[in-house]
PDB file of N, CA and C in Angstrom:
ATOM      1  N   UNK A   1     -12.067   5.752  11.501  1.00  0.00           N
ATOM      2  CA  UNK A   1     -10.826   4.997  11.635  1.00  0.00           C
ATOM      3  C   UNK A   1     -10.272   4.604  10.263  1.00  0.00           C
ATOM      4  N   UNK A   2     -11.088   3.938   9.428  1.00  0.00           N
ATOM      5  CA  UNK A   2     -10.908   3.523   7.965  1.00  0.00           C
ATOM      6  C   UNK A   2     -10.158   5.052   6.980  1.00  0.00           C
ATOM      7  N   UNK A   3     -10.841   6.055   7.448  1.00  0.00           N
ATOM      8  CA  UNK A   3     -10.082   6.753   6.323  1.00  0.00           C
ATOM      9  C   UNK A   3      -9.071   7.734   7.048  1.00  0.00           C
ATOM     10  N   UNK A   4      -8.963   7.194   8.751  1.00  0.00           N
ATOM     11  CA  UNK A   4      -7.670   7.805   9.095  1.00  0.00           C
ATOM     12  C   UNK A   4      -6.329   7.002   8.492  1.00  0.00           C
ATOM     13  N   UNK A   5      -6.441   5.908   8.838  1.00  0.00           N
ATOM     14  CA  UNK A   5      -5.568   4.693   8.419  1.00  0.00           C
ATOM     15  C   UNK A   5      -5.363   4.969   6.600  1.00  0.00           C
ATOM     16  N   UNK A   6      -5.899   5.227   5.968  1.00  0.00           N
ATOM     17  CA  UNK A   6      -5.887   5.544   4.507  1.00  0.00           C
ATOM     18  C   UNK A   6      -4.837   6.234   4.133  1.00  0.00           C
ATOM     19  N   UNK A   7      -5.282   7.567   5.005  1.00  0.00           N
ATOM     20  CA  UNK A   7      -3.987   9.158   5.250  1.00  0.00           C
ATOM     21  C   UNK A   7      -2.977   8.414   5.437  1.00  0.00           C
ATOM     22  N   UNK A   8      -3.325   7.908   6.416  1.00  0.00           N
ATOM     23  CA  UNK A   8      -1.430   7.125   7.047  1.00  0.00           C
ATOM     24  C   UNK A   8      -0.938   6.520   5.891  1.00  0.00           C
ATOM     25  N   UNK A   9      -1.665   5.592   4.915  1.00  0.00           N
ATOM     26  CA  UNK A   9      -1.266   4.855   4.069  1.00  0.00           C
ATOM     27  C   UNK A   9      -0.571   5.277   3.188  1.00  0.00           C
ATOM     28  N   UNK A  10      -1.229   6.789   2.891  1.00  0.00           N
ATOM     29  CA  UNK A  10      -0.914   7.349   1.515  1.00  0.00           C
ATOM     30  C   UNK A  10       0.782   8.190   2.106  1.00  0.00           C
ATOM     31  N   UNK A  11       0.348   8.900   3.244  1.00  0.00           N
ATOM     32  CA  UNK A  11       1.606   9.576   3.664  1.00  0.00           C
ATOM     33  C   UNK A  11       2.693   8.500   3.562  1.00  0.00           C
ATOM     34  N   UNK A  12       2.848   7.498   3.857  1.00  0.00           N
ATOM     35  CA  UNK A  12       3.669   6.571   4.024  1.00  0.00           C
ATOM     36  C   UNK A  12       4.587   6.650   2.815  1.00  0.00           C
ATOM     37  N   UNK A  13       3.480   6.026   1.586  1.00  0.00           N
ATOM     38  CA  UNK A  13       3.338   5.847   0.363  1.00  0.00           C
ATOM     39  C   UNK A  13       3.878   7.084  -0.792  1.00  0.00           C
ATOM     40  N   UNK A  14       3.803   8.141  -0.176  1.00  0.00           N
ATOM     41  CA  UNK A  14       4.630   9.222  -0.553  1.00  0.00           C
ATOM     42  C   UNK A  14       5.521   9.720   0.047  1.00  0.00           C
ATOM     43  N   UNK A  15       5.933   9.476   0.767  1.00  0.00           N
ATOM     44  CA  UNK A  15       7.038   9.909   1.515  1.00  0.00           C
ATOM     45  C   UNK A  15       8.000   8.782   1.174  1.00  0.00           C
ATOM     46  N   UNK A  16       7.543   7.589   1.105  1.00  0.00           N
ATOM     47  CA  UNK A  16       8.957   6.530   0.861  1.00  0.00           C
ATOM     48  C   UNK A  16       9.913   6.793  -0.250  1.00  0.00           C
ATOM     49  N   UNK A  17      11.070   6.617  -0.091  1.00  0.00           N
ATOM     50  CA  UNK A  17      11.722   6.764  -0.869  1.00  0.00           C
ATOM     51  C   UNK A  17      12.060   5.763  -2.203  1.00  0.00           C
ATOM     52  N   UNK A  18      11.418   4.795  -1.478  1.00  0.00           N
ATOM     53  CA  UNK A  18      11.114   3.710  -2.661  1.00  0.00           C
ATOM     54  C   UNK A  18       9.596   3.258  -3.064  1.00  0.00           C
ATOM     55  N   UNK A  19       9.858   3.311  -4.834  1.00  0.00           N
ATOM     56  CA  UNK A  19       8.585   3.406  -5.061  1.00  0.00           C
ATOM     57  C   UNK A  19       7.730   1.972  -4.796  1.00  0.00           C
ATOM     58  N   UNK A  20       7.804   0.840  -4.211  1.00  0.00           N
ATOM     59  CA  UNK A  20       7.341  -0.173  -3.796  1.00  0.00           C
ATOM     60  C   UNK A  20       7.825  -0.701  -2.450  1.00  0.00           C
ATOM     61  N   UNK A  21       7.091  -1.134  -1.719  1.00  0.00           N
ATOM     62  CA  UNK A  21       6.780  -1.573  -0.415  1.00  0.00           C
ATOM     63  C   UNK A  21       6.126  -2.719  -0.028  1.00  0.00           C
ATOM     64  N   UNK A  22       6.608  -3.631   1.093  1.00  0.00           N
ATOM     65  CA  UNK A  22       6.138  -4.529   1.874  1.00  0.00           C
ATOM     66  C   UNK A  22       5.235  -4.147   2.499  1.00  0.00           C
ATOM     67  N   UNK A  23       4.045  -5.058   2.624  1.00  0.00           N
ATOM     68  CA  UNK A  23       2.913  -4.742   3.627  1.00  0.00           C
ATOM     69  C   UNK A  23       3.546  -4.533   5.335  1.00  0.00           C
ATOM     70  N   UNK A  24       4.537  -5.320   5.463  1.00  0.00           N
ATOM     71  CA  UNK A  24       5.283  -5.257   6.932  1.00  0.00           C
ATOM     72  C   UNK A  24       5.626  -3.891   7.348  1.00  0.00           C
ATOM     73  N   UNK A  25       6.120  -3.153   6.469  1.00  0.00           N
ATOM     74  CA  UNK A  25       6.623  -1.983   6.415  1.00  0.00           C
ATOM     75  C   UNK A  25       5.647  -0.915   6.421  1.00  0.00           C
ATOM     76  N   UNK A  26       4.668  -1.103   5.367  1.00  0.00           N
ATOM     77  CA  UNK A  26       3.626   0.353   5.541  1.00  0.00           C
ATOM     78  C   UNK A  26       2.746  -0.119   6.652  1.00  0.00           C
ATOM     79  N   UNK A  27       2.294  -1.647   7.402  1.00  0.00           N
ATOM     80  CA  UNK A  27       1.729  -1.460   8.725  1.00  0.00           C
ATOM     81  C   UNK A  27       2.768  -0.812   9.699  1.00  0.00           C
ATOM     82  N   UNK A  28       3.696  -1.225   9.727  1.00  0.00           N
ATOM     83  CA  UNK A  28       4.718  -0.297  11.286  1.00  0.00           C
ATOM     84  C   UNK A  28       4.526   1.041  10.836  1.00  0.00           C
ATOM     85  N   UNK A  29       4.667   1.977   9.499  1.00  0.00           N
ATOM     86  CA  UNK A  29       4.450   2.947   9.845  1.00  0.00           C
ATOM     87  C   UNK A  29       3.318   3.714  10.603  1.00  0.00           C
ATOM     88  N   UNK A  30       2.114   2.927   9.515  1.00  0.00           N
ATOM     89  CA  UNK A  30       0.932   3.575  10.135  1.00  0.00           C
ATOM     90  C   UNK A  30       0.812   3.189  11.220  1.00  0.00           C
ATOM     91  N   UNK A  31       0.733   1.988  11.644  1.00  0.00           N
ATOM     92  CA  UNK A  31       0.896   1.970  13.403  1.00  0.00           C
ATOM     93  C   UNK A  31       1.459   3.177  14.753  1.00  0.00           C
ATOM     94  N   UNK A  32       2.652   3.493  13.765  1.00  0.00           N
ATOM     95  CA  UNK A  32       3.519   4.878  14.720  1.00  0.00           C
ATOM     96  C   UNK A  32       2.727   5.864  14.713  1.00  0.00           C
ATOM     97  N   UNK A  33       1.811   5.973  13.043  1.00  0.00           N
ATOM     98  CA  UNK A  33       0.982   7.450  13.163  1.00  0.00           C
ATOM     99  C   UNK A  33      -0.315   6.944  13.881  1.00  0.00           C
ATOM    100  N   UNK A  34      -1.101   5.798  13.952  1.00  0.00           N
ATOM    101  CA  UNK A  34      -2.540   5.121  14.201  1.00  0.00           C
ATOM    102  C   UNK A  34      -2.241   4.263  15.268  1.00  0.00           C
ATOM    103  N   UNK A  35      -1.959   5.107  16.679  1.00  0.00           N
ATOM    104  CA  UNK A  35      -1.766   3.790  17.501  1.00  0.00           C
ATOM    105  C   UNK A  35      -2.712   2.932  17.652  1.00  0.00           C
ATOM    106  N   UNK A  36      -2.789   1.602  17.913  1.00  0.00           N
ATOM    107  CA  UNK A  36      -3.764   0.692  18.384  1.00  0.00           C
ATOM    108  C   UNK A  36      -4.580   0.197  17.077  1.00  0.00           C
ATOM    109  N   UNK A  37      -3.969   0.430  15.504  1.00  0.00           N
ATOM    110  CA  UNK A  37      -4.462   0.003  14.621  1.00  0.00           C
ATOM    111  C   UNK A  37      -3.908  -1.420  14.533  1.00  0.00           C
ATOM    112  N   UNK A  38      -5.024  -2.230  14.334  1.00  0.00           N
ATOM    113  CA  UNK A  38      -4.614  -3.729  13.874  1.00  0.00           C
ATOM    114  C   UNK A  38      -4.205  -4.046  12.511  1.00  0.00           C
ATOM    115  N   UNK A  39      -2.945  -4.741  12.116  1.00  0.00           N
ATOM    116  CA  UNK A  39      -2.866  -5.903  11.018  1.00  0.00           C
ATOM    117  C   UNK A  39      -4.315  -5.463   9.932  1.00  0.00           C
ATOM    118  N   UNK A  40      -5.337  -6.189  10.557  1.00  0.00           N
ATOM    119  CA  UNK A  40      -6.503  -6.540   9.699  1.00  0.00           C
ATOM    120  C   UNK A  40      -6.997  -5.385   8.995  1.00  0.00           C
ATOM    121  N   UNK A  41      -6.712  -4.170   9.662  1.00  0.00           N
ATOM    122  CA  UNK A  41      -7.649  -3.191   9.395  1.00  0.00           C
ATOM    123  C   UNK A  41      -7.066  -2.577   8.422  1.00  0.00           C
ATOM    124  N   UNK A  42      -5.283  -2.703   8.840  1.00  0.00           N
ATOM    125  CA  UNK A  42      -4.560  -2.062   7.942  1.00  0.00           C
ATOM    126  C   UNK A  42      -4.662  -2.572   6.740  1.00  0.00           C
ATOM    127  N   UNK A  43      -4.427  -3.771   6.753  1.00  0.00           N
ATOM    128  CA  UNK A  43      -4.843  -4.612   4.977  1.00  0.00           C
ATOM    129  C   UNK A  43      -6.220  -4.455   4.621  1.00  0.00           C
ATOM    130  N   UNK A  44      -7.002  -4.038   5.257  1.00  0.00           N
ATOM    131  CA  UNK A  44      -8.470  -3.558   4.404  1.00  0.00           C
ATOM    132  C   UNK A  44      -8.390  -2.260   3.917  1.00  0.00           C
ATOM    133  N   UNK A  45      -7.717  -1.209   4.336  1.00  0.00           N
ATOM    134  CA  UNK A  45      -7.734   0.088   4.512  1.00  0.00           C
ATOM    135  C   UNK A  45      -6.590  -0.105   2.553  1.00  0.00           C
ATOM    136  N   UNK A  46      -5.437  -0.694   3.027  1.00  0.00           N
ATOM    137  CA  UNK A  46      -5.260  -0.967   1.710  1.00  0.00           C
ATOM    138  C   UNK A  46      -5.649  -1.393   0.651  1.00  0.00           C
ATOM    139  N   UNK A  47      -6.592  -2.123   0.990  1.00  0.00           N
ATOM    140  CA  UNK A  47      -7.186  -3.515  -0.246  1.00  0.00           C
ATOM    141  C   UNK A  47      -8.193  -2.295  -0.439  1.00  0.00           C
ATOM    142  N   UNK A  48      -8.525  -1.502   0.156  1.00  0.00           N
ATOM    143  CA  UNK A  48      -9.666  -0.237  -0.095  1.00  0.00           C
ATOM    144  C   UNK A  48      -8.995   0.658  -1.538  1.00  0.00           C
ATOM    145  N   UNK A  49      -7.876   1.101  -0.842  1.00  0.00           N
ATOM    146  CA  UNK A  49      -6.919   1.656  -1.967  1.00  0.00           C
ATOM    147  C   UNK A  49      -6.642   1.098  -3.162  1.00  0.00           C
ATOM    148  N   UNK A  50      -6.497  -0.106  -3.238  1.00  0.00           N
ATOM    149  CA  UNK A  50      -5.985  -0.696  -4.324  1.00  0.00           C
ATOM    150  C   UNK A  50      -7.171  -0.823  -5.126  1.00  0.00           C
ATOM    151  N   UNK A  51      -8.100  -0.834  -4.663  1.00  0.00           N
ATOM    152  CA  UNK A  51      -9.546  -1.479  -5.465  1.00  0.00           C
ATOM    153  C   UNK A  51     -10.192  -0.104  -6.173  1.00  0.00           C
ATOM    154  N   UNK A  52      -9.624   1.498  -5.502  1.00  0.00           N
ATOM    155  CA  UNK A  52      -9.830   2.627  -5.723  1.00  0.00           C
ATOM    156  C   UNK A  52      -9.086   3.326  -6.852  1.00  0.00           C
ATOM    157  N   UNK A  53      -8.046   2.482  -6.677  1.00  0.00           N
ATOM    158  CA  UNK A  53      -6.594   2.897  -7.649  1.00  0.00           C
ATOM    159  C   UNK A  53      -5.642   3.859  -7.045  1.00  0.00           C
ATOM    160  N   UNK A  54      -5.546   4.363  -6.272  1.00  0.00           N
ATOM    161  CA  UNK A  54      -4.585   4.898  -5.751  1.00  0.00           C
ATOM    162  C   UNK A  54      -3.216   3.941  -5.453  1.00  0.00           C
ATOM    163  N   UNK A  55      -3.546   2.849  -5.054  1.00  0.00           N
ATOM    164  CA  UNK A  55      -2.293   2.126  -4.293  1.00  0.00           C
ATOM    165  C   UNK A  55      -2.348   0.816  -6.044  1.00  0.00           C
ATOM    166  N   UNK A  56      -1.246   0.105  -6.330  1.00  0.00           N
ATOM    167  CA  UNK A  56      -1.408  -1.334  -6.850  1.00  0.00           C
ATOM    168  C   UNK A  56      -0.764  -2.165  -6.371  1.00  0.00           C
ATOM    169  N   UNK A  57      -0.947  -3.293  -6.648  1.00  0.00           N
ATOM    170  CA  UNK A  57      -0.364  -4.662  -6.056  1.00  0.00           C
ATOM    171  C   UNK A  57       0.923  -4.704  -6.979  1.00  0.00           C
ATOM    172  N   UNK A  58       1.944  -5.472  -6.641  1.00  0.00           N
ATOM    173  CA  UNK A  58       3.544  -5.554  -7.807  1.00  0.00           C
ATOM    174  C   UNK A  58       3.841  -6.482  -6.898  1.00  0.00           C
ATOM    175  N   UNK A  59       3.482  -8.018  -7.676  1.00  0.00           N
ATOM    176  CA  UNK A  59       3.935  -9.205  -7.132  1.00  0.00           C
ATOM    177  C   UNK A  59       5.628  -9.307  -8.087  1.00  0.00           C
ATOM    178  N   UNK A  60       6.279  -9.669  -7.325  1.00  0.00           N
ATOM    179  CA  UNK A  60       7.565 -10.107  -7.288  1.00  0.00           C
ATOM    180  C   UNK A  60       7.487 -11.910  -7.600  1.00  0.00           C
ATOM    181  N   UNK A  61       6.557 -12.410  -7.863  1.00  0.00           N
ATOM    182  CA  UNK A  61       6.861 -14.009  -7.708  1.00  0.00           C
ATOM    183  C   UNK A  61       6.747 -14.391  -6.199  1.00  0.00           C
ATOM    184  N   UNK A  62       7.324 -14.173  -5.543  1.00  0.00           N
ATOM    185  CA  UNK A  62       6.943 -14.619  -4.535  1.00  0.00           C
ATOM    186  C   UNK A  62       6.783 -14.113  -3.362  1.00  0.00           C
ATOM    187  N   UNK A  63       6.459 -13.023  -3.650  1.00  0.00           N
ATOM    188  CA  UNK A  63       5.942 -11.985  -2.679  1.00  0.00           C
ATOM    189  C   UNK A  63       5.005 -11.137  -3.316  1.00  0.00           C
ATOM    190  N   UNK A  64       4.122 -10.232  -2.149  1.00  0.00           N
ATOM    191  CA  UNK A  64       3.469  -9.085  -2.970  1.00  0.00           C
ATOM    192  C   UNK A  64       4.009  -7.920  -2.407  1.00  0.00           C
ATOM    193  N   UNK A  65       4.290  -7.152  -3.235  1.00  0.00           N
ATOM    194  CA  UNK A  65       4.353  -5.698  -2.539  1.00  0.00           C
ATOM    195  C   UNK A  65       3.443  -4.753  -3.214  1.00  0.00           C
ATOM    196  N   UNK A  66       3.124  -3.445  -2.514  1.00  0.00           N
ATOM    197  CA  UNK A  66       2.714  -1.938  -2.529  1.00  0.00           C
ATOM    198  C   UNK A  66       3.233  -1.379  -3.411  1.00  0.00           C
ATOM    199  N   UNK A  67       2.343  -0.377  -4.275  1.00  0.00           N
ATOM    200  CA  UNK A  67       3.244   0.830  -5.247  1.00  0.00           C
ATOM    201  C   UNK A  67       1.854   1.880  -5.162  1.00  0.00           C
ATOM    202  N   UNK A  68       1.879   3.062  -5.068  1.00  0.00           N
ATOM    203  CA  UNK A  68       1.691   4.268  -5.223  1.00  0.00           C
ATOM    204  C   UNK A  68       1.734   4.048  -6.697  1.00  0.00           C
ATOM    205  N   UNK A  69       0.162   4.250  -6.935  1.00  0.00           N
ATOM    206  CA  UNK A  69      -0.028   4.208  -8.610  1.00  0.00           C
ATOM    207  C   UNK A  69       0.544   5.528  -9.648  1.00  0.00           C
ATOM    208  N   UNK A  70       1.584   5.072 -10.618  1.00  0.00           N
ATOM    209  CA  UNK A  70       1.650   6.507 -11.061  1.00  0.00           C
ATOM    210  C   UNK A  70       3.308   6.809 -10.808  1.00  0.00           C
ATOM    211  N   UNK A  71       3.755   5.927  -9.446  1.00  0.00           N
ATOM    212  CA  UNK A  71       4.588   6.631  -9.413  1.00  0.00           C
ATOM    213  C   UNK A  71       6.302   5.344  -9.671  1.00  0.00           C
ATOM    214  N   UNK A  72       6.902   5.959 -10.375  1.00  0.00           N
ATOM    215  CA  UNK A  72       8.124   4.823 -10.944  1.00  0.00           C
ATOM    216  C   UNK A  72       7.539   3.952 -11.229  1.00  0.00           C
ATOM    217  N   UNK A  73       8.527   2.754 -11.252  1.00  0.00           N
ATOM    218  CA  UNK A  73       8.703   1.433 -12.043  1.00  0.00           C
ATOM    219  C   UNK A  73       7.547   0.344 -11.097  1.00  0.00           C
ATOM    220  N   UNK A  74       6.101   1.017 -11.024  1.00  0.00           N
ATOM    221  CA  UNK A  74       5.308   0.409 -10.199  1.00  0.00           C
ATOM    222  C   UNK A  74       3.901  -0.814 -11.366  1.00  0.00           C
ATOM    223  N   UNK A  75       3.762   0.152 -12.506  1.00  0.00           N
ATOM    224  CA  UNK A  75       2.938  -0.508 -13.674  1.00  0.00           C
ATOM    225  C   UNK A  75       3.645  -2.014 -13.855  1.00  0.00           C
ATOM    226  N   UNK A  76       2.405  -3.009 -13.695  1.00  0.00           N
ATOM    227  CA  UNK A  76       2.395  -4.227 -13.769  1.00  0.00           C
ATOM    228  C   UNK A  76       2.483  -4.745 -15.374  1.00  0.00           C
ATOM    229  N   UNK A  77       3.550  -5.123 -15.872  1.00  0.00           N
ATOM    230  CA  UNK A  77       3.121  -5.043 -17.144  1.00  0.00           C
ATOM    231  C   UNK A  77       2.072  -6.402 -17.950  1.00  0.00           C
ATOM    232  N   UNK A  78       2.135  -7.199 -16.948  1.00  0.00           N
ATOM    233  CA  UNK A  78       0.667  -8.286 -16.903  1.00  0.00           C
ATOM    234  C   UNK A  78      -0.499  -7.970 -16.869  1.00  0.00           C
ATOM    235  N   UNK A  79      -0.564  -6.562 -16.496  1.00  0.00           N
ATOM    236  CA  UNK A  79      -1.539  -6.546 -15.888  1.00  0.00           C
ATOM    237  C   UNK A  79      -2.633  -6.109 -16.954  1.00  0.00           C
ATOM    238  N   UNK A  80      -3.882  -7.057 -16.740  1.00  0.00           N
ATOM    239  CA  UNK A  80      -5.403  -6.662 -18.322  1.00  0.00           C
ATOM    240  C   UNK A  80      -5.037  -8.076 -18.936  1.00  0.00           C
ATOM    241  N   UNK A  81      -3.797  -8.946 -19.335  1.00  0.00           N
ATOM    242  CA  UNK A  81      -3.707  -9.526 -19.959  1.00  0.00           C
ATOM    243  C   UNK A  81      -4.258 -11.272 -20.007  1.00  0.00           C
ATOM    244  N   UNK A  82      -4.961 -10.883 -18.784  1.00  0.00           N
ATOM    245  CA  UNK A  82      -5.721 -12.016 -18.798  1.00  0.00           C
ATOM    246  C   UNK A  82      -6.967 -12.614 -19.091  1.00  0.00           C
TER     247      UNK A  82
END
């Protein structure tokens, strides 16, 4: 289940036309491809990614969103500097 939900993640994640994303948004997709996937699983399946490097976090201040590492204006430029 974990690394079906992944696929979904990444397809999502490349296929969007924008290079950053709401968690709201890449769960409904994978949901359409992973029926009966939960919320929870989906944010682990990500937090999997992100911790792998494929996916990064791009907080906005007051939000977090998704980026497909690598791809556009997704590099955190905070990011190490702590």
């Amino acid at each position: 289940m974990m690394e079906e939900l992944k696929k979904a993640i990444l397809e999502f994640a490349e296929g969007s036309k924008k290079t950053k994303f709401y968690f709201k948004d890449m769960e409904k997709a994978v949901s359409e491809k992973v029926p009966g996937a939960k919320m929870r699983e989906v944010k682990k399946a990500a937090s999997e990614l992100v911790m792998e490097g494929v996916l990064i976090y791009f907080s906005t201040g007051s939000s977090t969103m998704y980026g497909l590492k690598g791809r556009g204006m997704t590099e955190d430029p905070t990011e190490g500097s702590e």
